[in-house]
N, C-alpha and C. Protein backbone atom coordinates (compact mmCIF):
# COMPACT_ATOMS: atom_id res chain seq x y z
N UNK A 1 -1.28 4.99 5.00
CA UNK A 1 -2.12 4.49 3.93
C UNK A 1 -3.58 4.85 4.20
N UNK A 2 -4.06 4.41 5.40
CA UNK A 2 -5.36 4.94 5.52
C UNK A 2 -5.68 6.66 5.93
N UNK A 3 -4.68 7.33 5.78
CA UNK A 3 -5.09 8.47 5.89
C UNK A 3 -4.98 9.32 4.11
N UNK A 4 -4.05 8.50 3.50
CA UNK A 4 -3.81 8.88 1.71
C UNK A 4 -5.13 8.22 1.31
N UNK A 5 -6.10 6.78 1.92
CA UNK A 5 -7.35 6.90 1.29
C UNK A 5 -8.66 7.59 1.74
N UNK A 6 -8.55 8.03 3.26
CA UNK A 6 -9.16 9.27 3.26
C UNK A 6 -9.30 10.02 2.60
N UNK A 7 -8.09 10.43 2.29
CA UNK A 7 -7.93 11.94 1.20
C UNK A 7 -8.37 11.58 -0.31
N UNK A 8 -8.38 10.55 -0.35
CA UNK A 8 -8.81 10.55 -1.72
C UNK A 8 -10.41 10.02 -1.56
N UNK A 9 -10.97 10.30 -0.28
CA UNK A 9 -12.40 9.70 -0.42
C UNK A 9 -12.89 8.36 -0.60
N UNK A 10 -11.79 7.54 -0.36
CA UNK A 10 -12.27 5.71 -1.29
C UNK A 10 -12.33 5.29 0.19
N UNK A 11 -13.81 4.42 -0.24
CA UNK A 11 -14.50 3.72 1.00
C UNK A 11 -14.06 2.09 0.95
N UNK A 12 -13.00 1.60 1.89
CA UNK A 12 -12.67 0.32 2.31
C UNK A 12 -12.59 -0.43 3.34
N UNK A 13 -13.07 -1.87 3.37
CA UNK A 13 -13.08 -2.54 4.60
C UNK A 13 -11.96 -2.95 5.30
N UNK A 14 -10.25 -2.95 5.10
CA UNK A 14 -9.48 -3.48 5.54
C UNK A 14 -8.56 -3.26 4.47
N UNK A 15 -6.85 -2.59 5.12
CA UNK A 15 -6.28 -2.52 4.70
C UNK A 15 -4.94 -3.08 5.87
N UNK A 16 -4.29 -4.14 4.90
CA UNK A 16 -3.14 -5.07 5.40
C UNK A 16 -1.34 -4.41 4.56
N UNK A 17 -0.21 -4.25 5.47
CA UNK A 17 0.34 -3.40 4.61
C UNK A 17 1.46 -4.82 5.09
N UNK A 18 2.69 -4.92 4.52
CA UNK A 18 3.88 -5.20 4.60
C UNK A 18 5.07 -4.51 4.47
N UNK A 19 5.92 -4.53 4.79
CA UNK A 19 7.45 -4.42 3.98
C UNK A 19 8.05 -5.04 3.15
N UNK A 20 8.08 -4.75 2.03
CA UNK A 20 8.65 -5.71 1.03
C UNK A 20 10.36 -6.03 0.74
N UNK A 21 10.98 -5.16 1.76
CA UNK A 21 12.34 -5.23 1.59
C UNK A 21 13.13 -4.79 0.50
N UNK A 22 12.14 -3.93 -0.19
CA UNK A 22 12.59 -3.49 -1.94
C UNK A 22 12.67 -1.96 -1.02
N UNK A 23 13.30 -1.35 -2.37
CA UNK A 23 13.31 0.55 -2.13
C UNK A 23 13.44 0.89 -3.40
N UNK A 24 12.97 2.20 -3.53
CA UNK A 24 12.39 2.67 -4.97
C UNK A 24 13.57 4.04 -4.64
N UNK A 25 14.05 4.44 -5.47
CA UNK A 25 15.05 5.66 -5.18
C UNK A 25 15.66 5.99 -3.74
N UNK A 26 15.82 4.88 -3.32
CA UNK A 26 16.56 5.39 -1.88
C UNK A 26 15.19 5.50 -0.68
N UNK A 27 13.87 5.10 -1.10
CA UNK A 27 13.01 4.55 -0.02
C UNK A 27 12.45 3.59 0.04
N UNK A 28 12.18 3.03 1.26
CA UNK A 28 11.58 1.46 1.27
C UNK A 28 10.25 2.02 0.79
N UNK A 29 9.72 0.11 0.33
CA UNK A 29 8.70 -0.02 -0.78
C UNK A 29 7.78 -1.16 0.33
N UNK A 30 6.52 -0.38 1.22
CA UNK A 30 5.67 -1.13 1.63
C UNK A 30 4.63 -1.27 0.44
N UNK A 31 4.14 -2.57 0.83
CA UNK A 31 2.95 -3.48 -0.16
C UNK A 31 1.88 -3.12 0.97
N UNK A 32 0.55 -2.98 0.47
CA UNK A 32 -0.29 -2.78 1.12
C UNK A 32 -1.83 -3.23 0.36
N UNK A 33 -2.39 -4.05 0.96
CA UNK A 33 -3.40 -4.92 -0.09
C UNK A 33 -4.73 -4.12 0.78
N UNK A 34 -5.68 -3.33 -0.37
CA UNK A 34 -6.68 -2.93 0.52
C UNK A 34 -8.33 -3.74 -0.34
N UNK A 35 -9.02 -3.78 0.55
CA UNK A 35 -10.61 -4.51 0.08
C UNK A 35 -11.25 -3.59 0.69
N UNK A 36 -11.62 -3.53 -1.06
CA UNK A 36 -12.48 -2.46 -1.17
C UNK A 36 -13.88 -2.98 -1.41
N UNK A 37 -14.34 -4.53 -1.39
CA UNK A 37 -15.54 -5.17 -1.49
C UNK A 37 -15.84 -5.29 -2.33
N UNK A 38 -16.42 -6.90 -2.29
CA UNK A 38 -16.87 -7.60 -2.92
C UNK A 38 -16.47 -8.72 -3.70
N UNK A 39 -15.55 -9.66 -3.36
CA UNK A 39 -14.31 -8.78 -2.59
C UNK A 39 -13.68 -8.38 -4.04
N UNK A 40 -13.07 -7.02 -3.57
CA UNK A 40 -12.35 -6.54 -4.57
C UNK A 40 -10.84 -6.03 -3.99
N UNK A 41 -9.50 -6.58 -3.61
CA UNK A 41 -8.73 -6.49 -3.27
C UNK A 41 -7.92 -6.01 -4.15
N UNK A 42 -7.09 -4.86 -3.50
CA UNK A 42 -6.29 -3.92 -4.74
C UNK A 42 -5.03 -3.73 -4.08
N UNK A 43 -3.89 -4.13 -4.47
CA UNK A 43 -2.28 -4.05 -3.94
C UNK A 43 -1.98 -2.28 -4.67
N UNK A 44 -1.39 -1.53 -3.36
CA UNK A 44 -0.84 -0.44 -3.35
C UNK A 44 0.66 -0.72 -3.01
N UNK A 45 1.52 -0.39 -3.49
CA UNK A 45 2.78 -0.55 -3.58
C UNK A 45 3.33 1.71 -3.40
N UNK A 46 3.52 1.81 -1.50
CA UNK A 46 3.94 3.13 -1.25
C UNK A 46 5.19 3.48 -0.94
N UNK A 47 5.59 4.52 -1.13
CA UNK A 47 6.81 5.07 -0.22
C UNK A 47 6.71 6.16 -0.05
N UNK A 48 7.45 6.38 1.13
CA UNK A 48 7.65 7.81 2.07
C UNK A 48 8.73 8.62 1.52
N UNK A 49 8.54 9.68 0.67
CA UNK A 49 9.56 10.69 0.22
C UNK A 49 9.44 12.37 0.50
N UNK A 50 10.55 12.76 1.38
CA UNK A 50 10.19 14.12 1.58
C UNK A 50 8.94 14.15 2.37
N UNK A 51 8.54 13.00 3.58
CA UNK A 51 7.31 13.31 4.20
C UNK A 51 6.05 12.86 3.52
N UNK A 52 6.12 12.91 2.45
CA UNK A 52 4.44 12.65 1.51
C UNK A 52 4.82 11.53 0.93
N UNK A 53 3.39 10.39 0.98
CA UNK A 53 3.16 9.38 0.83
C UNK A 53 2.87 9.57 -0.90
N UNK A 54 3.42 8.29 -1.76
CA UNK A 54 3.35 8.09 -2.81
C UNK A 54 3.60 6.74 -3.13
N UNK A 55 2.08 6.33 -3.94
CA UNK A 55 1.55 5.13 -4.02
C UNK A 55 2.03 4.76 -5.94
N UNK A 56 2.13 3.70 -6.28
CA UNK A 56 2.54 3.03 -7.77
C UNK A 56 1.15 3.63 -8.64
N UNK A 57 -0.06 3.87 -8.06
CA UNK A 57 -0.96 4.30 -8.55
C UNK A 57 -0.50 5.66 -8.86
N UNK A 58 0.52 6.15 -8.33
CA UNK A 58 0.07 7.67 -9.03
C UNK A 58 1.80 7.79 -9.79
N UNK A 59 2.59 6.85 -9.33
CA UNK A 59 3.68 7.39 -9.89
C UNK A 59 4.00 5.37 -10.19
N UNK A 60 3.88 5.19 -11.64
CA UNK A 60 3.76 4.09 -11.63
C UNK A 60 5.15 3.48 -12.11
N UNK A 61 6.34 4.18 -12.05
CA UNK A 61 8.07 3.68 -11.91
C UNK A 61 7.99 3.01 -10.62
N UNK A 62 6.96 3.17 -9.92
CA UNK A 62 7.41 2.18 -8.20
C UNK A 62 7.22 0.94 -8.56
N UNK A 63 7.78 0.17 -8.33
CA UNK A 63 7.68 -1.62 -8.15
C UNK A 63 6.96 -2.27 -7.59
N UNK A 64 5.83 -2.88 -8.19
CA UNK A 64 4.99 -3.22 -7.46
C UNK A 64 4.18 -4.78 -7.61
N UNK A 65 5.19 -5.44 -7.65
CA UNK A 65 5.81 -6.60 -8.26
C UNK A 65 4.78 -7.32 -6.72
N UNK A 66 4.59 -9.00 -7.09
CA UNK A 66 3.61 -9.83 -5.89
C UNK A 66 4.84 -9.86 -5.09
N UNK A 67 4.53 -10.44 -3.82
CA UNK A 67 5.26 -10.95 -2.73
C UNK A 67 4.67 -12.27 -2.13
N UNK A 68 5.35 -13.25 -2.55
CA UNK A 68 4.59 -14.14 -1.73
C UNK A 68 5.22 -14.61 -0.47
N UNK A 69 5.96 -13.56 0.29
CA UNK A 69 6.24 -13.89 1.98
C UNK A 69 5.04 -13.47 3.00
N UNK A 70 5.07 -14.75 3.62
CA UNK A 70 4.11 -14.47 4.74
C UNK A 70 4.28 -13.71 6.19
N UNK A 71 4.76 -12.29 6.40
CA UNK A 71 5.27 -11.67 7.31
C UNK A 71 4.00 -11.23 8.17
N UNK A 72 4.52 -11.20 9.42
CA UNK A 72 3.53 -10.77 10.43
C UNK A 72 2.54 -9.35 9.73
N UNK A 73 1.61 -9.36 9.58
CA UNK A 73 0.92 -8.33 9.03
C UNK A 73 -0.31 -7.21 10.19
N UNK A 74 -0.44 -6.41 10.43
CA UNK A 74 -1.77 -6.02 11.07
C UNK A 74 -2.99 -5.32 10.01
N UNK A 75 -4.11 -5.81 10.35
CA UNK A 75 -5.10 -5.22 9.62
C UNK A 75 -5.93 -4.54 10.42
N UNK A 76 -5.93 -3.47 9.74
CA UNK A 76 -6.61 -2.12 10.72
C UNK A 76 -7.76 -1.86 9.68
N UNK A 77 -9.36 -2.09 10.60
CA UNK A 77 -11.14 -2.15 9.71
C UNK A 77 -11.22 -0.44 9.77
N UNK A 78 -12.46 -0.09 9.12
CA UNK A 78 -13.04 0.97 9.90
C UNK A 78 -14.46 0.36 10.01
């Protein structure tokens, strides 16, 4: 995730991802909540297909439905 918002240039303070236990065509469906400030917190809903990362933002058939389980999470700043 933080290397797909590299690439797209978007400047954020913290991005927290999960597993949501869902799969979108035969791949799991991590949730990933990023703050982008002020606070402006934006849920990315990705999966790993064929190697390349693809987020509900760009292909918006992914499910990207809330989760309200509280699973061990890590948040990685820059």
């Amino acid at each position: 995730m933080i290397e797909y918002l590299h690439g797209k240039q978007l400047a954020y303070h913290w991005v927290a991802c999960i597993r949501t236990g869902r799969s979108f065509e035969g791949a799991s469906i991590v949730r990933c909540n990023v703050n982008f400030g002020d606070p402006h917190i934006e849920a990315y809903c990705i999966v790993l297909r064929h190697g390349k990362l693809y987020s509900d933002h760009q292909d918006p058939a992914i499910p990207c439905q809330r989760d309200n389980r509280a699973p061990p999470a890590t948040i990685l700043t820059s």
